[in-house]
Protein backbone atom coordinates (compact mmCIF):
# COMPACT_ATOMS: atom_id res chain seq x y z
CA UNK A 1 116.15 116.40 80.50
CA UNK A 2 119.66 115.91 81.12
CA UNK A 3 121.39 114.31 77.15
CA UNK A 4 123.41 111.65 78.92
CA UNK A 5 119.46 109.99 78.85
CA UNK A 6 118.50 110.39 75.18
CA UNK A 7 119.69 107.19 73.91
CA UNK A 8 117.16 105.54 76.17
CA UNK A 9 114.40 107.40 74.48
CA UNK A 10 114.99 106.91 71.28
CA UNK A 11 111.23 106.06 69.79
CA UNK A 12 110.21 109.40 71.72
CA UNK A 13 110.47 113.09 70.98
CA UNK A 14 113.60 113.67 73.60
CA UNK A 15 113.34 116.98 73.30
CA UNK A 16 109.89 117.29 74.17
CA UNK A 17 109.91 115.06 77.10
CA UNK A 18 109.90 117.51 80.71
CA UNK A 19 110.59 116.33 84.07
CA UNK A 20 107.46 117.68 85.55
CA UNK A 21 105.30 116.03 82.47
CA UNK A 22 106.60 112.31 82.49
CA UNK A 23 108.30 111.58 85.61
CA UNK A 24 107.13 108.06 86.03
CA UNK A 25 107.57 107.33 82.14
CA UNK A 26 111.64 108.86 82.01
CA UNK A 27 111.63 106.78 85.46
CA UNK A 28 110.81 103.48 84.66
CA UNK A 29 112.78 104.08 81.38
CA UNK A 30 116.06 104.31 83.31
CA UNK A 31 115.03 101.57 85.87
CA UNK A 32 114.23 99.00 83.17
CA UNK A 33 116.28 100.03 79.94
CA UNK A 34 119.54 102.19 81.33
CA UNK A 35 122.88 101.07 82.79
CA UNK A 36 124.46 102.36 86.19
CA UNK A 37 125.52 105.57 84.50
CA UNK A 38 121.91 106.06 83.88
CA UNK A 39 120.81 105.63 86.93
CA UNK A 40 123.02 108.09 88.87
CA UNK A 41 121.87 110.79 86.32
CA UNK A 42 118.28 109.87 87.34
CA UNK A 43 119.18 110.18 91.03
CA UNK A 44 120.39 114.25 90.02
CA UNK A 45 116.68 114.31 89.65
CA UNK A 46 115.40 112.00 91.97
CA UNK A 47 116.45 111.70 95.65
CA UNK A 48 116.72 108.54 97.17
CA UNK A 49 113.50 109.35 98.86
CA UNK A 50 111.65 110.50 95.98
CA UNK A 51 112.75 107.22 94.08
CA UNK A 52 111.41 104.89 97.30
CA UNK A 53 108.45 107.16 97.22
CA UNK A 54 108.22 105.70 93.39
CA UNK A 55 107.92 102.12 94.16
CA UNK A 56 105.40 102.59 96.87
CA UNK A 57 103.62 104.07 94.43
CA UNK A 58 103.75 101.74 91.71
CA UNK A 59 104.55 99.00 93.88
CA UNK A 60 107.25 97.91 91.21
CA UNK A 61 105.35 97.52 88.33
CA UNK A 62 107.33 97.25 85.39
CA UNK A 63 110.50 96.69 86.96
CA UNK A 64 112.61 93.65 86.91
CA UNK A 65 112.62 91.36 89.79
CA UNK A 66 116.15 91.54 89.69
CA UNK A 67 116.45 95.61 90.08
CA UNK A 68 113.51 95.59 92.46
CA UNK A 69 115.57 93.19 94.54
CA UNK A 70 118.70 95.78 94.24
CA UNK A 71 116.54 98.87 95.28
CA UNK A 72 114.60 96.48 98.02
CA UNK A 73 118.52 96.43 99.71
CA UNK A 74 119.63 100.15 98.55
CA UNK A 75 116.45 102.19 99.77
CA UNK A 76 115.74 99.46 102.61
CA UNK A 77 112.38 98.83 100.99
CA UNK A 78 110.70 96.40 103.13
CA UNK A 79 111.62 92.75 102.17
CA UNK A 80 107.82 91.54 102.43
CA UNK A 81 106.56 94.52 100.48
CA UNK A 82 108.56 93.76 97.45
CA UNK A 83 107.87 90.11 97.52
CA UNK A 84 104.05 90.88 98.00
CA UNK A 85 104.74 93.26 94.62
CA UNK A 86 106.84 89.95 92.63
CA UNK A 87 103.86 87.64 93.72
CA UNK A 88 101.28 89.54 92.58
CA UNK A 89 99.26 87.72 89.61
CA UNK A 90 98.37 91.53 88.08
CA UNK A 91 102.25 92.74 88.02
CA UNK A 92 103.62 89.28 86.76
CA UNK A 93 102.69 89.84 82.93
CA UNK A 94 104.87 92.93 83.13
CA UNK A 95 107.84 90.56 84.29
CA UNK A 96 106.82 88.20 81.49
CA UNK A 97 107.30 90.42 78.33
């Protein structure tokens, strides 16, 4: 894990945490909790593909509306798609917390 990420893990053992192990936890971390900074390291692990891969996978739970709508323009995610993922009753008490 590269150290520029610990301070978003700090109620976790950081140096226990692997890549391979908890790719969707250290990813939603840095989409929900980190800065820009944080999100660039995540990309030296994550290509651009590999991250839209992500939210089709997820379909954005956990995310912000606001950074879904950023990624929905950066990795051309498909405007419907993400508003589909926002709407949906099941993913909206993630939003609420």
């Amino acid at each position: 894990m590269p150290e520029p990420l610990r301070h978003l893990f700090w109620d976790y053992s950081f140096d226990h945490l692997r890549w391979a192990d908890h790719r969707d936890l250290i990813t939603f971390r840095v989409l929900d909790r980190g800065g820009w900074t944080d999100i660039e390291t995540l990309l030296t692990l994550l290509s651009p593909a590999d991250l839209r891969a992500f939210f089709f996978r997820t379909h954005g739970r956990g995310i912000s509306a606001r950074t879904l709508r950023y990624f929905e323009a950066a990795l051309d995610l498909p405007h419907q798609t993400v508003t589909d993922w926002l709407a949906d009753p099941n993913s909206r008490i993630w939003r609420a917390r």
